[in-house]
N, C-alpha and C. Protein backbone atom coordinates (compact mmCIF):
# COMPACT_ATOMS: atom_id res chain seq x y z
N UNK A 1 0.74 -24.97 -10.17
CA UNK A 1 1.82 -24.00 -10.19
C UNK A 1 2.77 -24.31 -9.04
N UNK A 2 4.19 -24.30 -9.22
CA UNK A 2 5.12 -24.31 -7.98
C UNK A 2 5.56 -23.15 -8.02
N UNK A 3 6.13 -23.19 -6.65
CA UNK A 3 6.33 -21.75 -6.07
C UNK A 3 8.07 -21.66 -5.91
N UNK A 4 8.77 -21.20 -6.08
CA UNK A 4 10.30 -21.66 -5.69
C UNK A 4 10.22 -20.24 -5.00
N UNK A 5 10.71 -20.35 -3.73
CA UNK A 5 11.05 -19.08 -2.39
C UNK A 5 12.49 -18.89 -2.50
N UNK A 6 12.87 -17.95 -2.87
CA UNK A 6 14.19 -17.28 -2.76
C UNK A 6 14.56 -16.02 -1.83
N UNK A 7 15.18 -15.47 -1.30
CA UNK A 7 15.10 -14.78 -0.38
C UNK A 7 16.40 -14.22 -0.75
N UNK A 8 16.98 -12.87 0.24
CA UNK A 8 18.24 -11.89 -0.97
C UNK A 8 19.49 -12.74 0.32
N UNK A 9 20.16 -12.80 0.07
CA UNK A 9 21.38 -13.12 0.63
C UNK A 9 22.60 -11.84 1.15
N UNK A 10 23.00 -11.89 1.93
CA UNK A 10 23.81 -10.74 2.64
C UNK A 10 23.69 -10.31 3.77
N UNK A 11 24.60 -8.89 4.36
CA UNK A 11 24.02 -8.63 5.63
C UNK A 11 22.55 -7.79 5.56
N UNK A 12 21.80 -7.57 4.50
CA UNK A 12 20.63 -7.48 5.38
C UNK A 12 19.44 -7.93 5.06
N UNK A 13 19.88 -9.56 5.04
CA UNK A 13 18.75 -10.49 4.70
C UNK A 13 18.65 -11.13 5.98
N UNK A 14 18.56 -10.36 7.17
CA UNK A 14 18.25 -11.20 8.60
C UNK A 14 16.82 -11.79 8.49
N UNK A 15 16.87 -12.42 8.95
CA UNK A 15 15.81 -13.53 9.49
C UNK A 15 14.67 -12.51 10.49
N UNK A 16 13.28 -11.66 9.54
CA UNK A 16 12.57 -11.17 10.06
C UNK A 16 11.84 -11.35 11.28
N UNK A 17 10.87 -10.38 12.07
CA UNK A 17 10.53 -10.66 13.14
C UNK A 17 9.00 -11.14 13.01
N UNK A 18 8.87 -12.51 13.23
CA UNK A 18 7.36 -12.74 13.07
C UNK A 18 7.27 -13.02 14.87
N UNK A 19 5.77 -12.68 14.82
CA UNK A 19 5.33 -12.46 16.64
C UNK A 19 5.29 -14.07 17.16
N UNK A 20 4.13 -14.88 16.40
CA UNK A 20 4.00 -15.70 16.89
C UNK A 20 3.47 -16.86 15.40
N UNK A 21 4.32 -17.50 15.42
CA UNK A 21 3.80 -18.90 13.99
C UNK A 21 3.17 -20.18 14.56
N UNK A 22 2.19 -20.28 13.33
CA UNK A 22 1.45 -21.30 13.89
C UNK A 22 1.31 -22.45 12.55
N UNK A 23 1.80 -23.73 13.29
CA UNK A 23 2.14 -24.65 12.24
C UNK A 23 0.92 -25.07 11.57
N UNK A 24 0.53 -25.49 10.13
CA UNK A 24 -0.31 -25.81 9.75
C UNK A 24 -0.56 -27.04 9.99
N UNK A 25 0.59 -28.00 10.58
CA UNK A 25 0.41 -29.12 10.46
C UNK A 25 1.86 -29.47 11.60
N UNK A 26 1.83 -30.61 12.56
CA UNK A 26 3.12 -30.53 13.24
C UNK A 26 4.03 -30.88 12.93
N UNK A 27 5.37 -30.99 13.66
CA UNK A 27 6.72 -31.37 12.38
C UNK A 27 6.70 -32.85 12.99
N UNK A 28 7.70 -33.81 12.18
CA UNK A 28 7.23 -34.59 12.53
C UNK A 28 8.13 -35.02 13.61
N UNK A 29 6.94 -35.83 14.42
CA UNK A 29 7.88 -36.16 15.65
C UNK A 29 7.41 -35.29 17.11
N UNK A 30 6.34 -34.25 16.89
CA UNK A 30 6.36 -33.34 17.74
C UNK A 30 4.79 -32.91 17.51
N UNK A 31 3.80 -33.87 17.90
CA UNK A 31 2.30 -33.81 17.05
C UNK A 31 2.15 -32.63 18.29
N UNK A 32 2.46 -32.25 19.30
CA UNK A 32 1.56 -31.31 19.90
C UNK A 32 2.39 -30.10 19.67
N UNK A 33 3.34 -29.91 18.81
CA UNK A 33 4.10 -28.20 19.02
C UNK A 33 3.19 -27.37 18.32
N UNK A 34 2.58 -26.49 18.22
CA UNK A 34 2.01 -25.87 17.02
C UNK A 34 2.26 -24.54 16.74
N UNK A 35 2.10 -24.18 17.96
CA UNK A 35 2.77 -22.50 18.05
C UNK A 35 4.40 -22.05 18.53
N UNK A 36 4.87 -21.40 17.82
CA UNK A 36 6.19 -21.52 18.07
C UNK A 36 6.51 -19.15 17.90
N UNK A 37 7.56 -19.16 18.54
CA UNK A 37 7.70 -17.75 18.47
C UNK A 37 9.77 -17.85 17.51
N UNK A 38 9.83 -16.81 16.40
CA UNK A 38 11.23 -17.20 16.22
C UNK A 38 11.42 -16.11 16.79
N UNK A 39 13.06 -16.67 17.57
CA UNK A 39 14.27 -15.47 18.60
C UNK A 39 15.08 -15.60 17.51
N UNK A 40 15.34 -13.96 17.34
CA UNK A 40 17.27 -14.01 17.12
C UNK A 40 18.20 -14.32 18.04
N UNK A 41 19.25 -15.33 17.52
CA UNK A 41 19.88 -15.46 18.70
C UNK A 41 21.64 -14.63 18.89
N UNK A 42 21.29 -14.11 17.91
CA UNK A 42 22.50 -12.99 17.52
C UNK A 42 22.30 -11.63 16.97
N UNK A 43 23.06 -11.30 17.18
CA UNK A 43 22.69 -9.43 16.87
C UNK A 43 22.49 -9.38 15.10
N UNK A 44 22.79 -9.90 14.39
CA UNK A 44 22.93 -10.10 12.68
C UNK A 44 21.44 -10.34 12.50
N UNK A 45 20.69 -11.21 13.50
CA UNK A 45 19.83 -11.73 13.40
C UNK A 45 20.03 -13.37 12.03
N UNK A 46 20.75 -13.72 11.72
CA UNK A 46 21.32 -14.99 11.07
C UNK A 46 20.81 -16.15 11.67
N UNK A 47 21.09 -16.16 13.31
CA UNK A 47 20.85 -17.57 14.07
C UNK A 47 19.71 -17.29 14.47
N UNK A 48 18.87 -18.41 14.54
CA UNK A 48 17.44 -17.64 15.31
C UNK A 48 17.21 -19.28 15.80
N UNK A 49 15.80 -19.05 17.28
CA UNK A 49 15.47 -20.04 17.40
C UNK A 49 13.91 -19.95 17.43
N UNK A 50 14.19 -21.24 17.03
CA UNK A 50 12.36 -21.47 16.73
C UNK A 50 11.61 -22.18 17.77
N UNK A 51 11.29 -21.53 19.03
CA UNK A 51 11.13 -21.65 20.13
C UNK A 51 9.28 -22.21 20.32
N UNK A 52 8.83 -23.08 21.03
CA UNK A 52 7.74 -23.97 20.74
C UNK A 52 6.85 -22.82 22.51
N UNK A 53 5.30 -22.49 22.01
CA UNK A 53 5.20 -21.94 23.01
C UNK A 53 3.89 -22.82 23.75
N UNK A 54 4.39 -23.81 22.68
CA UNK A 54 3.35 -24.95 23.90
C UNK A 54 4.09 -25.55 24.72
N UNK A 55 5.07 -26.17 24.55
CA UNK A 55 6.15 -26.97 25.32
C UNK A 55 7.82 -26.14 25.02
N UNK A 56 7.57 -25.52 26.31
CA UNK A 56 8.97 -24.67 26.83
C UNK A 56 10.53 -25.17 26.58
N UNK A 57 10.59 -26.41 26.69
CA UNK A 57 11.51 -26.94 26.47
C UNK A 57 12.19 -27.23 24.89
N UNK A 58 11.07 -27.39 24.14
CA UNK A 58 11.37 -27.23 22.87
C UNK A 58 12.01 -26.31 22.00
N UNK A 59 13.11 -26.53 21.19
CA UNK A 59 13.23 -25.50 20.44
C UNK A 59 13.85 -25.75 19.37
N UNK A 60 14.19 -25.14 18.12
CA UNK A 60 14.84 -25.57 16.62
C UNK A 60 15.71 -25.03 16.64
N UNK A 61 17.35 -24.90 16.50
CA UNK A 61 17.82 -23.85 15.66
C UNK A 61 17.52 -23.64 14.48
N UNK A 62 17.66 -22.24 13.61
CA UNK A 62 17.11 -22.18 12.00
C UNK A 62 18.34 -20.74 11.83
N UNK A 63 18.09 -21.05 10.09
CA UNK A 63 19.16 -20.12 9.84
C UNK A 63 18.38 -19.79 8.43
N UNK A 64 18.33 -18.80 8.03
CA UNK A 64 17.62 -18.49 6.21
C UNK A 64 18.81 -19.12 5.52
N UNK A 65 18.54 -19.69 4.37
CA UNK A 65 19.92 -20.20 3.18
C UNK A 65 20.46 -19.33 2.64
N UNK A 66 20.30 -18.08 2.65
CA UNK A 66 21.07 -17.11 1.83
C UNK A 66 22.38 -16.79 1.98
N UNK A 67 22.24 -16.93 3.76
CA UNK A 67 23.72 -16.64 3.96
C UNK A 67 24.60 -18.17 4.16
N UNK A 68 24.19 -18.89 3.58
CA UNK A 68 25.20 -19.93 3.50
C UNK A 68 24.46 -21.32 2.40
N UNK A 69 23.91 -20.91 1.90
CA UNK A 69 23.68 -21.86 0.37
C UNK A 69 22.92 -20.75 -0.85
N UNK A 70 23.80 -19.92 -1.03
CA UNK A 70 22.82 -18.96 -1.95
C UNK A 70 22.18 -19.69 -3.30
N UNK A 71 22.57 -20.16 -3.16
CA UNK A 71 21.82 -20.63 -4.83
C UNK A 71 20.92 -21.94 -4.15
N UNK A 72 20.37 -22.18 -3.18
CA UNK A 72 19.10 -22.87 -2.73
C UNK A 72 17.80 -21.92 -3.09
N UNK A 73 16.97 -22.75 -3.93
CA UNK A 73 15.50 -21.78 -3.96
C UNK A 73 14.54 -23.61 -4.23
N UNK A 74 13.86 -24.05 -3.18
CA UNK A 74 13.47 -24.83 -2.66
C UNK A 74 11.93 -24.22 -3.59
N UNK A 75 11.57 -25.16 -4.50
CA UNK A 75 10.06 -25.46 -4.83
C UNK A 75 9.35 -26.24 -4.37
N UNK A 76 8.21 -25.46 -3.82
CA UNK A 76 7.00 -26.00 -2.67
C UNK A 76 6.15 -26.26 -3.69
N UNK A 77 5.06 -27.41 -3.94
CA UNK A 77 3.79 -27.41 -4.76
C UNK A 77 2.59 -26.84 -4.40
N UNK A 78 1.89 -26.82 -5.07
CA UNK A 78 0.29 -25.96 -5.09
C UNK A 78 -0.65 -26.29 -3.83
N UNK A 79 -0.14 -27.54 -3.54
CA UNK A 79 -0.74 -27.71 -2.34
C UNK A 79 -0.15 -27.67 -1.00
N UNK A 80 1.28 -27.60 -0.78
CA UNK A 80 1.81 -26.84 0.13
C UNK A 80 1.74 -25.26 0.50
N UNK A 81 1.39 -24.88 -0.54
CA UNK A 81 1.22 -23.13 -0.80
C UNK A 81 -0.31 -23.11 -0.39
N UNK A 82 -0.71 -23.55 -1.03
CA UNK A 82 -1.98 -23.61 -0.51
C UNK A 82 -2.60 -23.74 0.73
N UNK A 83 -2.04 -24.85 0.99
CA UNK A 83 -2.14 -25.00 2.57
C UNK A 83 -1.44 -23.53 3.54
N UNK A 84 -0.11 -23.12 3.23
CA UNK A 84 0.14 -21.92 4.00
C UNK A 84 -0.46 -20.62 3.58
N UNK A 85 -1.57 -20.47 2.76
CA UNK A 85 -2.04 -19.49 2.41
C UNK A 85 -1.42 -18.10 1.51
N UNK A 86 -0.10 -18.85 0.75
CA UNK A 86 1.06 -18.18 -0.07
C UNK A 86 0.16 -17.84 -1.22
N UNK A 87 0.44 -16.28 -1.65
CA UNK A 87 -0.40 -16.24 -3.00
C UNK A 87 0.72 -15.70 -3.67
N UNK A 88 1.74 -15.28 -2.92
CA UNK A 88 3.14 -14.97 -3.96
C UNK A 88 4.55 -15.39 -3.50
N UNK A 89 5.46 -16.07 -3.84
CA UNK A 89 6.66 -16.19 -3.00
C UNK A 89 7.42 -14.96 -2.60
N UNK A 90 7.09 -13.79 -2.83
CA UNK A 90 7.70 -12.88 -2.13
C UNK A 90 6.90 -12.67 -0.49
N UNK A 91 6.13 -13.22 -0.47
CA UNK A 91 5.59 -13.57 1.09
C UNK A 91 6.24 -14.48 2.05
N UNK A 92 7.03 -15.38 1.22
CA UNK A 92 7.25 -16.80 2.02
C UNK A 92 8.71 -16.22 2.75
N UNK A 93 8.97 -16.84 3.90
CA UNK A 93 10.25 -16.42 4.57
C UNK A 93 10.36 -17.93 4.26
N UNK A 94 11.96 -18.65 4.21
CA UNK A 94 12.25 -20.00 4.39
C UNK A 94 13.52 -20.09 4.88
N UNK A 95 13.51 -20.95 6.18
CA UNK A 95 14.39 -21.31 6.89
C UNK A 95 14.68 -23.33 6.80
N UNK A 96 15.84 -23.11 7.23
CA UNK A 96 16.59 -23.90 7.17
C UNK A 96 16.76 -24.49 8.60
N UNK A 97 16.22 -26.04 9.17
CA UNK A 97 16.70 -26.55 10.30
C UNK A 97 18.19 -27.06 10.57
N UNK A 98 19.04 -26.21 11.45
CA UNK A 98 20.27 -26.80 12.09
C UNK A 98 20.27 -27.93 12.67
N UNK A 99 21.42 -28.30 12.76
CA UNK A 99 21.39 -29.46 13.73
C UNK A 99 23.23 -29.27 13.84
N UNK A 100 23.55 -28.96 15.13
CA UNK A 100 24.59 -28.25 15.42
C UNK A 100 25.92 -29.07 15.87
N UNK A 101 27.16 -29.66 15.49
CA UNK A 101 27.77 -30.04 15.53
C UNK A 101 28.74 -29.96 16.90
N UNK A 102 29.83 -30.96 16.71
CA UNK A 102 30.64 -30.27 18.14
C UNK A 102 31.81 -29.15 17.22
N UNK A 103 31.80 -28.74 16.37
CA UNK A 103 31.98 -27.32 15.52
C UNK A 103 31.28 -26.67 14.25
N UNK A 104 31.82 -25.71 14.06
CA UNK A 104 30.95 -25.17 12.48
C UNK A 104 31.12 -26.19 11.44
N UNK A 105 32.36 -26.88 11.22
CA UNK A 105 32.25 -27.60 10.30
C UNK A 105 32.11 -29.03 10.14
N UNK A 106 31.31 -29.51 11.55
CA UNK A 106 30.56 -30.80 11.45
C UNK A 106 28.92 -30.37 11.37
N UNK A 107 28.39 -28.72 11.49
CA UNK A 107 27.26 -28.65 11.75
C UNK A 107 26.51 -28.68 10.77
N UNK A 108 25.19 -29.11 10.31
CA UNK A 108 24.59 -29.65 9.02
C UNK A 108 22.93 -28.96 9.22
N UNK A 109 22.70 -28.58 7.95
CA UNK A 109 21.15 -28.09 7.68
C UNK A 109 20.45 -28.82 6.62
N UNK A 110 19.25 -29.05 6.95
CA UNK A 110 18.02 -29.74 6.32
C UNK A 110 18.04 -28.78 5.07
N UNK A 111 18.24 -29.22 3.96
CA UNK A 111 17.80 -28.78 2.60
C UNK A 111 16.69 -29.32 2.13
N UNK A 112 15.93 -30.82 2.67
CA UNK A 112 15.05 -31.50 1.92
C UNK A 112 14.05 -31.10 2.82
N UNK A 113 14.06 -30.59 3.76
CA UNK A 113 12.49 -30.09 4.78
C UNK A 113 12.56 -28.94 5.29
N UNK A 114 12.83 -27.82 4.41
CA UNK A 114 12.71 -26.35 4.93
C UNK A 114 11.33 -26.23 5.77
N UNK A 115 11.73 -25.19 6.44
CA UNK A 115 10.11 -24.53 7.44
C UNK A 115 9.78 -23.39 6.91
N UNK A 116 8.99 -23.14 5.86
CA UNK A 116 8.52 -22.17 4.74
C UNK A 116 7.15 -21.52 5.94
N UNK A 117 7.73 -19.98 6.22
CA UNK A 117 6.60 -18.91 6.79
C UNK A 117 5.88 -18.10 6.05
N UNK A 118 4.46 -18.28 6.12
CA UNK A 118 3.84 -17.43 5.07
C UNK A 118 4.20 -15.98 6.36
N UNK A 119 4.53 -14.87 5.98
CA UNK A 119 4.76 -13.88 6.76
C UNK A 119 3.70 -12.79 6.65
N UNK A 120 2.89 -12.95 5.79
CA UNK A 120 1.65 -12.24 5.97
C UNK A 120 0.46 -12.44 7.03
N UNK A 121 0.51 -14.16 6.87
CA UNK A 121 -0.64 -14.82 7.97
C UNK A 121 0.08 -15.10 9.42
N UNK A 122 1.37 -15.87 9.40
CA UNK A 122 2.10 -16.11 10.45
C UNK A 122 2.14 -17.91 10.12
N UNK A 123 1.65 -18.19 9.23
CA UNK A 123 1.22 -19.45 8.88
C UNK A 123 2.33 -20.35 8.46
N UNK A 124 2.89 -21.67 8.95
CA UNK A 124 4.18 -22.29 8.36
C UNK A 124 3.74 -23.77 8.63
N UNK A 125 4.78 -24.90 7.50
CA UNK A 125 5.09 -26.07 8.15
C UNK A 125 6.36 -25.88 7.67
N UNK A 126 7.02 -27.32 7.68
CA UNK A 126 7.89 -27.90 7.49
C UNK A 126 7.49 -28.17 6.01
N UNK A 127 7.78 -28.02 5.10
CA UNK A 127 7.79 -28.91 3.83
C UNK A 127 8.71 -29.68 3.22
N UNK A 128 8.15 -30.95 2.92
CA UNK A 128 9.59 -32.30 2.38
C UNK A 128 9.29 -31.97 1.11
N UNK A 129 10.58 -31.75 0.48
CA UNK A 129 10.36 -31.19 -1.11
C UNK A 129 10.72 -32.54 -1.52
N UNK A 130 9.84 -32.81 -3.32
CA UNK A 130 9.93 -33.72 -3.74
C UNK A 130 11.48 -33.33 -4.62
N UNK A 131 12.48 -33.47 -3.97
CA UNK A 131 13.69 -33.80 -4.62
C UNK A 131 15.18 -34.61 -3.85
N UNK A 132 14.52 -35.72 -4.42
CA UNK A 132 15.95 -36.66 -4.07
C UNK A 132 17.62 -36.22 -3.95
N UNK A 133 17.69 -35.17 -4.80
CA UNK A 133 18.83 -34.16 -4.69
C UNK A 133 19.86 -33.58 -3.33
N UNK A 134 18.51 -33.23 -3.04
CA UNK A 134 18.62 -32.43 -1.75
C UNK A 134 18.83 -33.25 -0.26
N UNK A 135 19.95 -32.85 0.03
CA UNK A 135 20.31 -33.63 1.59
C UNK A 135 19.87 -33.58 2.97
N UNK A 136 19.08 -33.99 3.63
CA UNK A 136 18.66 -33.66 4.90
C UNK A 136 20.05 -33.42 5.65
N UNK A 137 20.83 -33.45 5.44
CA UNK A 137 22.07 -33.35 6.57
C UNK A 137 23.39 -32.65 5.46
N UNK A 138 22.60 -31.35 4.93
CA UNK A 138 23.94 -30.52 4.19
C UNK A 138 25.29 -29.74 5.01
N UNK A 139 26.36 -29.54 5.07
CA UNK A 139 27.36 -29.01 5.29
C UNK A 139 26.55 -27.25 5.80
N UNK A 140 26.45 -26.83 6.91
CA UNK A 140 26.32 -25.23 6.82
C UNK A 140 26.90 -24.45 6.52
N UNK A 141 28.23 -24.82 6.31
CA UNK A 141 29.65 -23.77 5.57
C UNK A 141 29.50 -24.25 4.42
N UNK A 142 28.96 -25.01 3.44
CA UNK A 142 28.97 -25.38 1.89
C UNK A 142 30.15 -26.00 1.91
C-alpha cells in the first residue's frame, strides 16, 4: 500500500509543534544528527527550523508544501511508512527542505526528499520518493 500525505493549505495549516523528532535513519550526509527539535521561525508559523539537538550548529530550513506547491501529495511506500510507524496519512506532517537563495525567487525546495513526521510517535526521515518527476531544487514561489 502507498501512502500519499497531503496536508490543508492556507493560513491555518502552520507547521505544528512537535517537542522533539527523532530520525529513523540520518539524512544523508549527517550520520550523527538524529534528534532534532522543529522552531517556528515566524509568527504564521510557515518557516520553521529543523534544529539538530546533537550538534548545535546544525540546522534545516523547512516549510510544509501547502502554502506554496498545493497540489504536491508526495507517495511514501509500505516500507517507508512502516519504518515511521504511519498507520494513516492523516498522522504524517511533511515538510519540505529549503535551501535559501540570495532572494525569494532564487530560493528552491526539495520535492524529491521530503522529511515526512509521523506526529503521533515523533518519528521522521527524509524520504527519496521513487519519482523522477520531482525536482530536488523546485522554485519556492512555483
Amino acid at each position: 500500500m502507498i501512502a500519499t500525505m497531503t496536508r490543508p493549505s492556507g493560513p491555518s495549516a502552520h507547521t505544528p509543534s512537535v517537542p522533539v523528532i527523532e530520525l529513523v535513519r540520518p539524512m544523508p550526509g549527517f550520520p550523527a544528527a538524529q534528534r532534532f527539535a522543529l522552531q517556528p521561525l515566524d509568527e504564521s508559523g510557515v518557516l520553521s527550523a529543523l534544529r539538530s539537538l546533537d550538534h548545535a550548529d546544525l540546522r534545516f530550513l523547512v516549510v510544509p508544501p501547502g502554502d506554496f506547491h498545493p497540489t504536491y501529495a508526495p507517495e511514501i511506500d509500505d516500507e517507508a511508512a512502516a519504518e515511521l510507524g504511519l498507520d494513516t496519512a492523516d498522522d504524517a506532517l511533511v515538510l519540505l527542505v529549503v535551501h535559501a537563495g540570495r532572494d525569494l525567487a532564487s530560493t528552491t525546495v526539495n520535492l524529491r526528499a521530503p522529511i515526512v513526521v509521523n506526529m503521533v510517535t515523533s518519528r521522521a526521515a527524509q524520504v527519496i520518493l521513487d519519482d523522477p518527476s520531482l525536482p530536488v531544487a523546485a522554485p519556492l514561489l512555483g
